[in-house]
N, C-alpha and C. Protein backbone atom coordinates (compact mmCIF):
# COMPACT_ATOMS: atom_id res chain seq x y z
N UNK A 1 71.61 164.60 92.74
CA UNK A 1 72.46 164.46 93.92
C UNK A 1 73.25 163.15 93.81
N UNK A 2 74.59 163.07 94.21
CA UNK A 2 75.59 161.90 93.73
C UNK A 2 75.58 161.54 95.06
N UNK A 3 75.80 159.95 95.03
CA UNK A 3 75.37 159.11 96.08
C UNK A 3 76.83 159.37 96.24
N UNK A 4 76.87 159.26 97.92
CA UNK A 4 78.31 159.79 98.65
C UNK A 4 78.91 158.01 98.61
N UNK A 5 78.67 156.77 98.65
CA UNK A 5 78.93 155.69 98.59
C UNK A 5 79.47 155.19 97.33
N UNK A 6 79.10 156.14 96.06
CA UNK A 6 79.93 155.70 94.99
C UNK A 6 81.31 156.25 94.51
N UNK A 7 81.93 155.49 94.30
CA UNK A 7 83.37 156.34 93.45
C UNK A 7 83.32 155.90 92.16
N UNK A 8 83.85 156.46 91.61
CA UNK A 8 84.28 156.73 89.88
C UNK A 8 85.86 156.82 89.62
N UNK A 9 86.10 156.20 88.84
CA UNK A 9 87.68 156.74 88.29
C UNK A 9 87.81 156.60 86.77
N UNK A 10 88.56 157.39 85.99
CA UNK A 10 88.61 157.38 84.84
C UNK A 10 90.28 157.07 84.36
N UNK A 11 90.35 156.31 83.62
CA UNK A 11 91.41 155.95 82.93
C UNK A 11 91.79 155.98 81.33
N UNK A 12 93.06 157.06 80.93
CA UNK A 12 92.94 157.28 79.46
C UNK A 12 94.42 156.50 78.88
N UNK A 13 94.40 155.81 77.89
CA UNK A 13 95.60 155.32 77.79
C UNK A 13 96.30 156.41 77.31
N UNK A 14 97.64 156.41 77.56
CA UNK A 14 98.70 157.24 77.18
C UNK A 14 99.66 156.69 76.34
N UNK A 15 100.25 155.65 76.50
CA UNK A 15 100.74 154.89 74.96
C UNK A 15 101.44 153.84 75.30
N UNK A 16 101.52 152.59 75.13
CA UNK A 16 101.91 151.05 75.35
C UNK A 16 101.30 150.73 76.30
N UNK A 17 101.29 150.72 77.25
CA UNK A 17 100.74 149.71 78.39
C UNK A 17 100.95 151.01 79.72
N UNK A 18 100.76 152.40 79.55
CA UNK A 18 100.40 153.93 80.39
C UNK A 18 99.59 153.97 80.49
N UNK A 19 98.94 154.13 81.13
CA UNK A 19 97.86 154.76 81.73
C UNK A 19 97.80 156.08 82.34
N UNK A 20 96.69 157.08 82.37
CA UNK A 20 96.39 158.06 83.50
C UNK A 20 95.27 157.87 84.09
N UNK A 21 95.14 157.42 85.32
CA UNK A 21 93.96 157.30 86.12
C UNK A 21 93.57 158.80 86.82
N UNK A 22 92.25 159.15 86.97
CA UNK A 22 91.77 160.49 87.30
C UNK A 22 91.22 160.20 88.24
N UNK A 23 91.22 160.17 89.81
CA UNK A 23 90.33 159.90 90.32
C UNK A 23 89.01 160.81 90.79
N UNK A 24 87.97 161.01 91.62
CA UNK A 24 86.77 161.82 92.20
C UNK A 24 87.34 162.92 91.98
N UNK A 25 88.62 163.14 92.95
CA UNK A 25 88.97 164.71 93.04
C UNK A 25 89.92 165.31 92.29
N UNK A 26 89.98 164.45 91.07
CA UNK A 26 90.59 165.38 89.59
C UNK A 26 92.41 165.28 89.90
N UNK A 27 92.50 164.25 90.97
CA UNK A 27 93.87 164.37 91.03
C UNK A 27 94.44 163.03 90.03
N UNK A 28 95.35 163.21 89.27
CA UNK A 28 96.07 161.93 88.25
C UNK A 28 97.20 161.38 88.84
N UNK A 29 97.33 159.59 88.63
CA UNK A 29 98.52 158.92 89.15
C UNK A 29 98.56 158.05 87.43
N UNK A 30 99.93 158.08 87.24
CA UNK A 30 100.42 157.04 86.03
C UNK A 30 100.30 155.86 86.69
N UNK A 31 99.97 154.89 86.10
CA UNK A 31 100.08 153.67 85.89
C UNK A 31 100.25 153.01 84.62
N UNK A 32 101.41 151.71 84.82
CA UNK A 32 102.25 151.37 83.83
C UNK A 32 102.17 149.75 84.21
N UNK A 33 103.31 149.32 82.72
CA UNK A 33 103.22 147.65 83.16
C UNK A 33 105.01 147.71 82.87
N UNK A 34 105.60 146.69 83.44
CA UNK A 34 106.90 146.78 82.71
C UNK A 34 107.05 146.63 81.45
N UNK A 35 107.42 147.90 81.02
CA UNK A 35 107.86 147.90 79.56
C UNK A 35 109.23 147.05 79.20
N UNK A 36 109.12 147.40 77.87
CA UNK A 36 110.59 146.86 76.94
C UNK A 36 111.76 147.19 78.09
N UNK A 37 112.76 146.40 77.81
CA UNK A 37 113.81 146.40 78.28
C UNK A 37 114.58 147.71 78.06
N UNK A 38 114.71 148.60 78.92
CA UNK A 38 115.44 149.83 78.90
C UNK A 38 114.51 150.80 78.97
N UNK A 39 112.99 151.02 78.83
CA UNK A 39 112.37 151.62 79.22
C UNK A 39 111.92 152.01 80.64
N UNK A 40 111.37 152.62 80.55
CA UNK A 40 111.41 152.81 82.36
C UNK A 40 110.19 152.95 82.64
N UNK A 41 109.23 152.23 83.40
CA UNK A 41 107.80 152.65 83.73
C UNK A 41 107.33 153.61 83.74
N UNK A 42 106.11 154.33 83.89
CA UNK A 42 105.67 155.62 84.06
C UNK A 42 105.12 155.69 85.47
N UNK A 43 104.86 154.22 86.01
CA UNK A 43 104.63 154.34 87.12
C UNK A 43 104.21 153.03 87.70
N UNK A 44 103.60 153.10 89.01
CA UNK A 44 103.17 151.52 89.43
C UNK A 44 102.41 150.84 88.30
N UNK A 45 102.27 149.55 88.51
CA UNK A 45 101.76 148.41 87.92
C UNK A 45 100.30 148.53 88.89
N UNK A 46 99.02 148.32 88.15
CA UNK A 46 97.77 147.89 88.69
C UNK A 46 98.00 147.22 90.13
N UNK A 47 98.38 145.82 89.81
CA UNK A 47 98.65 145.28 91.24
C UNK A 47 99.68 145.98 92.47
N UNK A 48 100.44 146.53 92.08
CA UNK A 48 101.32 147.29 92.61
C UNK A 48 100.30 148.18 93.54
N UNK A 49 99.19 149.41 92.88
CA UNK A 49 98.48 150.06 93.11
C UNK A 49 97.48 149.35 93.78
N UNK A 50 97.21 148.27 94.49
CA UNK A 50 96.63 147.79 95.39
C UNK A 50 97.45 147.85 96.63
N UNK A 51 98.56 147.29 96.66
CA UNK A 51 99.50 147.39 97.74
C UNK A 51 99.71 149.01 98.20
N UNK A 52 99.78 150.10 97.21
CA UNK A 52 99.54 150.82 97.90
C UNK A 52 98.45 151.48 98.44
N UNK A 53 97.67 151.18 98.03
CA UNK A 53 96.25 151.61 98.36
C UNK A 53 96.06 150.84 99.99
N UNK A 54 96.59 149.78 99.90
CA UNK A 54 96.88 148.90 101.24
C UNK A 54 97.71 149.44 102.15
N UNK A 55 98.26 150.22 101.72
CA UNK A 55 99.74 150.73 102.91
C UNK A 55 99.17 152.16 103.09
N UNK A 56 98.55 152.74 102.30
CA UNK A 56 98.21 154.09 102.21
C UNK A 56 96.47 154.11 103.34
N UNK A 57 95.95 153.12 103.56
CA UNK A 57 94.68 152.83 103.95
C UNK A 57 94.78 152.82 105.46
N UNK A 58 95.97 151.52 105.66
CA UNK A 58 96.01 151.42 107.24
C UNK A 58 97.14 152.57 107.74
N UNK A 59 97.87 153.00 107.31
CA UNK A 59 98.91 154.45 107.35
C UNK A 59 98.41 155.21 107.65
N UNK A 60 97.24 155.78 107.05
CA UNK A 60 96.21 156.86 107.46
C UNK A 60 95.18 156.66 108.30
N UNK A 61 94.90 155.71 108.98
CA UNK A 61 94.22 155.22 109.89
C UNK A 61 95.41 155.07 110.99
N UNK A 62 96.01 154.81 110.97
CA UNK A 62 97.14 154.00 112.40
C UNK A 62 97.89 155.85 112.39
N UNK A 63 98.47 156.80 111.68
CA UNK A 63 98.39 157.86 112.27
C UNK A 63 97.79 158.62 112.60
N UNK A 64 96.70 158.24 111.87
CA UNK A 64 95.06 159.56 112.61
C UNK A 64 94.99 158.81 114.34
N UNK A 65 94.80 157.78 114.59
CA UNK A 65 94.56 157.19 115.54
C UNK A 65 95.79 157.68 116.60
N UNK A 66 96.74 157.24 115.78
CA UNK A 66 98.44 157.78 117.15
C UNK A 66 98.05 159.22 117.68
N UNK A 67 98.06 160.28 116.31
CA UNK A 67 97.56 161.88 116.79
C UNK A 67 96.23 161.81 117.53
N UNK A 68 95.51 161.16 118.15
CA UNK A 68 94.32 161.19 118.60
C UNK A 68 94.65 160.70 119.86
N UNK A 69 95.62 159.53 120.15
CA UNK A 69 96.08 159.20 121.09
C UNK A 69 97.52 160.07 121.73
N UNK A 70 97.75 161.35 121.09
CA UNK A 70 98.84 162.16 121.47
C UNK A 70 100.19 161.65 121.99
N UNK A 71 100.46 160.74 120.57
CA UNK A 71 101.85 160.50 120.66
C UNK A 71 103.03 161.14 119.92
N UNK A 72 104.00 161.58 120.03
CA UNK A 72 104.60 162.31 119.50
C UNK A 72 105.36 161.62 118.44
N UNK A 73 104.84 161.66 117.23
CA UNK A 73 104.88 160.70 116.20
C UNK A 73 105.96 161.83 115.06
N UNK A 74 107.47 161.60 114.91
CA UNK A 74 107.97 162.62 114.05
C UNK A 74 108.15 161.99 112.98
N UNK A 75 108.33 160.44 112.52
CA UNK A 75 108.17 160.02 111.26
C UNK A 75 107.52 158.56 111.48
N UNK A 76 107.08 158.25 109.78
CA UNK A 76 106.52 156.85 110.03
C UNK A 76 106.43 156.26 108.45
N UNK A 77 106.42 155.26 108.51
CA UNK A 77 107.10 154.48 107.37
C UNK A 77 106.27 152.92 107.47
N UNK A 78 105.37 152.92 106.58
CA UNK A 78 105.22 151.81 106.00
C UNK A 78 105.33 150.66 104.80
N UNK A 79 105.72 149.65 104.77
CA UNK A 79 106.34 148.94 103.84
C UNK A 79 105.21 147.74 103.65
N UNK A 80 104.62 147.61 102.69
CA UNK A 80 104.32 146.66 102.12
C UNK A 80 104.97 145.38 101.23
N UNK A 81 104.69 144.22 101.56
CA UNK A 81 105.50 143.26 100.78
C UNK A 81 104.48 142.24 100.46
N UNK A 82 104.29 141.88 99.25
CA UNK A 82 103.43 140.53 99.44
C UNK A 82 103.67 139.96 98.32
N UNK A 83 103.34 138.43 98.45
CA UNK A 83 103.84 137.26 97.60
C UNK A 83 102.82 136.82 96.21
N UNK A 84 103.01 136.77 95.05
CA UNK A 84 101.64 136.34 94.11
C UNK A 84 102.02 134.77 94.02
N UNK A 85 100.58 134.31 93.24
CA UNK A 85 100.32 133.06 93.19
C UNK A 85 101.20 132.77 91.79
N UNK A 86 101.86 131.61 91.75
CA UNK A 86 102.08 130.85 90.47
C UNK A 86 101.20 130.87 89.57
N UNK A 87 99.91 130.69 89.80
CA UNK A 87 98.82 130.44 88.50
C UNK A 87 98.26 131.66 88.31
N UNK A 88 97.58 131.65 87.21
CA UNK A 88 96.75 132.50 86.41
C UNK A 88 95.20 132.41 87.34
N UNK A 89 94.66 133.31 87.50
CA UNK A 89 94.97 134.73 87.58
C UNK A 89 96.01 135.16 88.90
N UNK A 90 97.35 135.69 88.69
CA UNK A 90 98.33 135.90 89.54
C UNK A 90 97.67 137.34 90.78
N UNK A 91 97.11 136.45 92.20
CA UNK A 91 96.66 137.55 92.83
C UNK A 91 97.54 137.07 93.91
N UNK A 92 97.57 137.72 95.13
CA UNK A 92 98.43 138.03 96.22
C UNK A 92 97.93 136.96 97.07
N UNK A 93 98.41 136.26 97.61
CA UNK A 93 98.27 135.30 98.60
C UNK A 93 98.80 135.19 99.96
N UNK A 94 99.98 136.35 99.95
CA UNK A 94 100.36 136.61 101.38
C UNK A 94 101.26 137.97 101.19
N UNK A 95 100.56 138.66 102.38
CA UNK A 95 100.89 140.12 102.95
C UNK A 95 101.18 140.57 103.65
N UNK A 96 102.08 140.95 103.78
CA UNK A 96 103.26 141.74 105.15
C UNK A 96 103.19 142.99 104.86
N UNK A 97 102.59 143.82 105.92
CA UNK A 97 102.88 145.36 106.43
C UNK A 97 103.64 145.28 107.80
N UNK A 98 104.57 146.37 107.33
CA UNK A 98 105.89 146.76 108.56
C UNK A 98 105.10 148.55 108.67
N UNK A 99 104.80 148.65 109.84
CA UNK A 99 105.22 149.62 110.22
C UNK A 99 106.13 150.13 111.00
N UNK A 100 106.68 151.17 110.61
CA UNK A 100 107.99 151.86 111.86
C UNK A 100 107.76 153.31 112.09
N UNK A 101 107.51 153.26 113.36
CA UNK A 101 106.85 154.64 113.51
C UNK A 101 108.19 155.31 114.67
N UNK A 102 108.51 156.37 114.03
CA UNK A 102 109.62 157.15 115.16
C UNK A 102 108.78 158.24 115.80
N UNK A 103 109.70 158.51 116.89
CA UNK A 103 109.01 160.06 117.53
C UNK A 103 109.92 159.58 118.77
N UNK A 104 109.17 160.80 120.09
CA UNK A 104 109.88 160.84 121.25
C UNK A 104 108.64 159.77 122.16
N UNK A 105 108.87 159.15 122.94
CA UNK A 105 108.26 158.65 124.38
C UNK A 105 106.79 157.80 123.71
N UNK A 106 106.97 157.38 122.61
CA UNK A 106 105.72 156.41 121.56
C UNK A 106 105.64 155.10 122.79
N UNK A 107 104.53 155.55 122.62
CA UNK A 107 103.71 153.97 123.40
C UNK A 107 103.28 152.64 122.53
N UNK A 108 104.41 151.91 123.41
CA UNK A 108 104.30 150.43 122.20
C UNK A 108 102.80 150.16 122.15
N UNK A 109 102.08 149.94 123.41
CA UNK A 109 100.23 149.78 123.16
C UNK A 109 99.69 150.74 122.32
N UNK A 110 100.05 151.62 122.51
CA UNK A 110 99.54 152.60 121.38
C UNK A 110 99.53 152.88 119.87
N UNK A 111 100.77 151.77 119.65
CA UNK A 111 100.79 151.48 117.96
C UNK A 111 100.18 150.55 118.13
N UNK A 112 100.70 149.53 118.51
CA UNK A 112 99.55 147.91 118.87
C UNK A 112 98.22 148.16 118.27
N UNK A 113 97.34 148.84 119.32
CA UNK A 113 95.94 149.28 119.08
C UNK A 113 95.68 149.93 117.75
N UNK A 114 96.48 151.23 117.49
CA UNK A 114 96.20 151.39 116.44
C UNK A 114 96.55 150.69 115.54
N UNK A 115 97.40 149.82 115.20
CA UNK A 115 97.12 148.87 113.82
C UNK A 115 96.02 148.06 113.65
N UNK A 116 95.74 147.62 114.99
CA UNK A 116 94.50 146.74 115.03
C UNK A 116 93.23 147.55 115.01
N UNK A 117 93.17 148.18 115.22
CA UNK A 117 91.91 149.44 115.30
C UNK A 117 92.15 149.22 113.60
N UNK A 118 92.91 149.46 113.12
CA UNK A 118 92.91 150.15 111.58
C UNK A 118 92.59 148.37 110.82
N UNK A 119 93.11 147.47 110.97
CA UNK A 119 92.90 145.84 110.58
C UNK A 119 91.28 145.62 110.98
N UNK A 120 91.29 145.60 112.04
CA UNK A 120 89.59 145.40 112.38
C UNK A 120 88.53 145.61 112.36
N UNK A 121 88.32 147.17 111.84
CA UNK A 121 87.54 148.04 111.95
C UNK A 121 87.57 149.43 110.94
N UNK A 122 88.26 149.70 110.75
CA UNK A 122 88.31 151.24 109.55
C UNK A 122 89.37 150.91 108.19
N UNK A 123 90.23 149.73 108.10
CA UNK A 123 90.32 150.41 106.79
C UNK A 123 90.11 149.10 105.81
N UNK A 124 88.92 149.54 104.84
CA UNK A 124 88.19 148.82 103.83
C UNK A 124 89.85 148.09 102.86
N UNK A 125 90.48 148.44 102.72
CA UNK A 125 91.42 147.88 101.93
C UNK A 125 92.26 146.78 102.80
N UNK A 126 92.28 146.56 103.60
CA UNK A 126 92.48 145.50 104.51
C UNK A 126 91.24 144.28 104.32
N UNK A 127 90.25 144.77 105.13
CA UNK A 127 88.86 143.79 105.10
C UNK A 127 88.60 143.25 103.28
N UNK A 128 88.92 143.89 102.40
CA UNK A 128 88.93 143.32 101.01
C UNK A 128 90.17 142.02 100.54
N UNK A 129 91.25 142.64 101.00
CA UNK A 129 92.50 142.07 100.25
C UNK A 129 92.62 140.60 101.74
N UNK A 130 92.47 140.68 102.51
CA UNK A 130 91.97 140.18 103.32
C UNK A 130 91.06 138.68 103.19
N UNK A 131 89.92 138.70 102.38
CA UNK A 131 89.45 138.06 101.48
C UNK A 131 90.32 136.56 100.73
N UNK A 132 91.42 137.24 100.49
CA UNK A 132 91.59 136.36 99.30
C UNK A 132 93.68 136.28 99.73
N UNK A 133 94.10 137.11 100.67
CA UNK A 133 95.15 136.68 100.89
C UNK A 133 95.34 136.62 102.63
N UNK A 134 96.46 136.10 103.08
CA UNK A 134 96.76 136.23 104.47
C UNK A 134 97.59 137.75 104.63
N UNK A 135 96.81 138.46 105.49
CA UNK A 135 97.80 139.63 105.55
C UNK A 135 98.23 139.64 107.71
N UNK A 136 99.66 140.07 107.23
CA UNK A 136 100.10 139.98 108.21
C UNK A 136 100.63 141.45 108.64
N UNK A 137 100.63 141.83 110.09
CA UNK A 137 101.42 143.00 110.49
C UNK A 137 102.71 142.95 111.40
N UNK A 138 103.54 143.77 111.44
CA UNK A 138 104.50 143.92 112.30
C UNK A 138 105.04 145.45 112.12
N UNK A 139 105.53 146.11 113.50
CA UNK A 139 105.66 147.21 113.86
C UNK A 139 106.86 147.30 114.67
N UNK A 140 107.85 148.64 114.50
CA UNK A 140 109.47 148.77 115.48
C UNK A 140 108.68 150.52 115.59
N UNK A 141 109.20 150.39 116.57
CA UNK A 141 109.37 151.91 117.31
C UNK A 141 110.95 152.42 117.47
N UNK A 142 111.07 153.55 116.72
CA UNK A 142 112.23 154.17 116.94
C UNK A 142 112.58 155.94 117.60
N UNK A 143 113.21 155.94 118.32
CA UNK A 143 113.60 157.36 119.12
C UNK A 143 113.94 157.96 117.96
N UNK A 144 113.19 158.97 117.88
CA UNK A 144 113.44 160.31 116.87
C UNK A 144 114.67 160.90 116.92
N UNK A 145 115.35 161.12 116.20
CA UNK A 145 117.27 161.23 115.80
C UNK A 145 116.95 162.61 116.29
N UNK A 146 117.68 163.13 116.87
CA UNK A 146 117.83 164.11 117.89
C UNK A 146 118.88 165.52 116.60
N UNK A 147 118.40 166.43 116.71
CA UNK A 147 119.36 167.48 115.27
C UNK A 147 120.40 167.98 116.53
N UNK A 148 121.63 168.00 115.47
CA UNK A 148 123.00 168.26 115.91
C UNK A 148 122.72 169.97 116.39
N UNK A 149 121.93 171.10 116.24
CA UNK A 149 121.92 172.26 116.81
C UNK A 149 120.52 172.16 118.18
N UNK A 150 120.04 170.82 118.21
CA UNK A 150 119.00 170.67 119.24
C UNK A 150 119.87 170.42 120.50
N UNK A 151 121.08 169.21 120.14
CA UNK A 151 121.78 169.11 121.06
C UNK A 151 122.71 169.83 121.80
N UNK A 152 123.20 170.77 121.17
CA UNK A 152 124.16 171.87 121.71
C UNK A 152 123.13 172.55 122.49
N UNK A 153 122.63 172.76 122.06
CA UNK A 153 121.33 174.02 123.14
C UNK A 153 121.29 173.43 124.56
């Protein structure tokens, strides 16, 4: 019986500095480093793949939470940005998440809470990166763009 607390991931190189990571559920993401000049990545950079694992962590927490709080959430968009250190070993030292969440009649307390619900309490990739850099949030609410045959009606 496999302990539900462990994860596994497997990584096969693919050729220069590619990667394929496999994770638990057999799904694959490339990961790459910047190649030669004119090449084109295969995909995020390791550190890169923290940031999203960071945007992807509290994202899925701050919309499970909105749909739970029945807000009419029609898009949402998070942006990660963060700064590395000058020295070796180059890790992140400061972190900005933007969220912008659109829909109709969104309750500013209601993103509020849920980011902080998701910072404080549920998502492990926060409480880690957290650790070792300053992470910061900020959030805009926008009225859901209204479709040109919604309006004629």
């Amino acid at each position: 019986m496999a302990d539900e607390n462990i994860r596994r991931v497997e990584l096969d190189l693919v050729e220069g500095m590619h990667f394929r990571a496999t994770g638990g559920n057999r799904v694959t993401v490339s990961i790459d480093s910047p190649s030669a000049p004119g090449n084109a990545p295969a995909g995020p950079s390791p550190m890169e793949m923290l940031l999203i694992g960071l945007g992807g962590c509290t994202g899925m927490d701050v919309i499970s939470i909105l749909r739970k709080k029945r807000q009419q959430v029609t898009g949402y968009h998070v942006e990660v940005t963060a700064t590395m250190s000058t020295e070796y070993p180059h890790v992140y030292t400061d972190i900005a998440i933007r969220h912008v969440v659109q829909g109709n009649a969104i309750s500013e307390e209601a993103v509020r809470h849920s980011i902080e619900l998701s910072e404080t309490k549920y998502c492990g990739a926060h409480a880690m990166l957290g650790k070792a850099a300053q992470i910061s949030s900020t959030y805009a609410i926008e009225q859901a763009q209204v479709v040109a045959a919604e309006a004629e009606a």
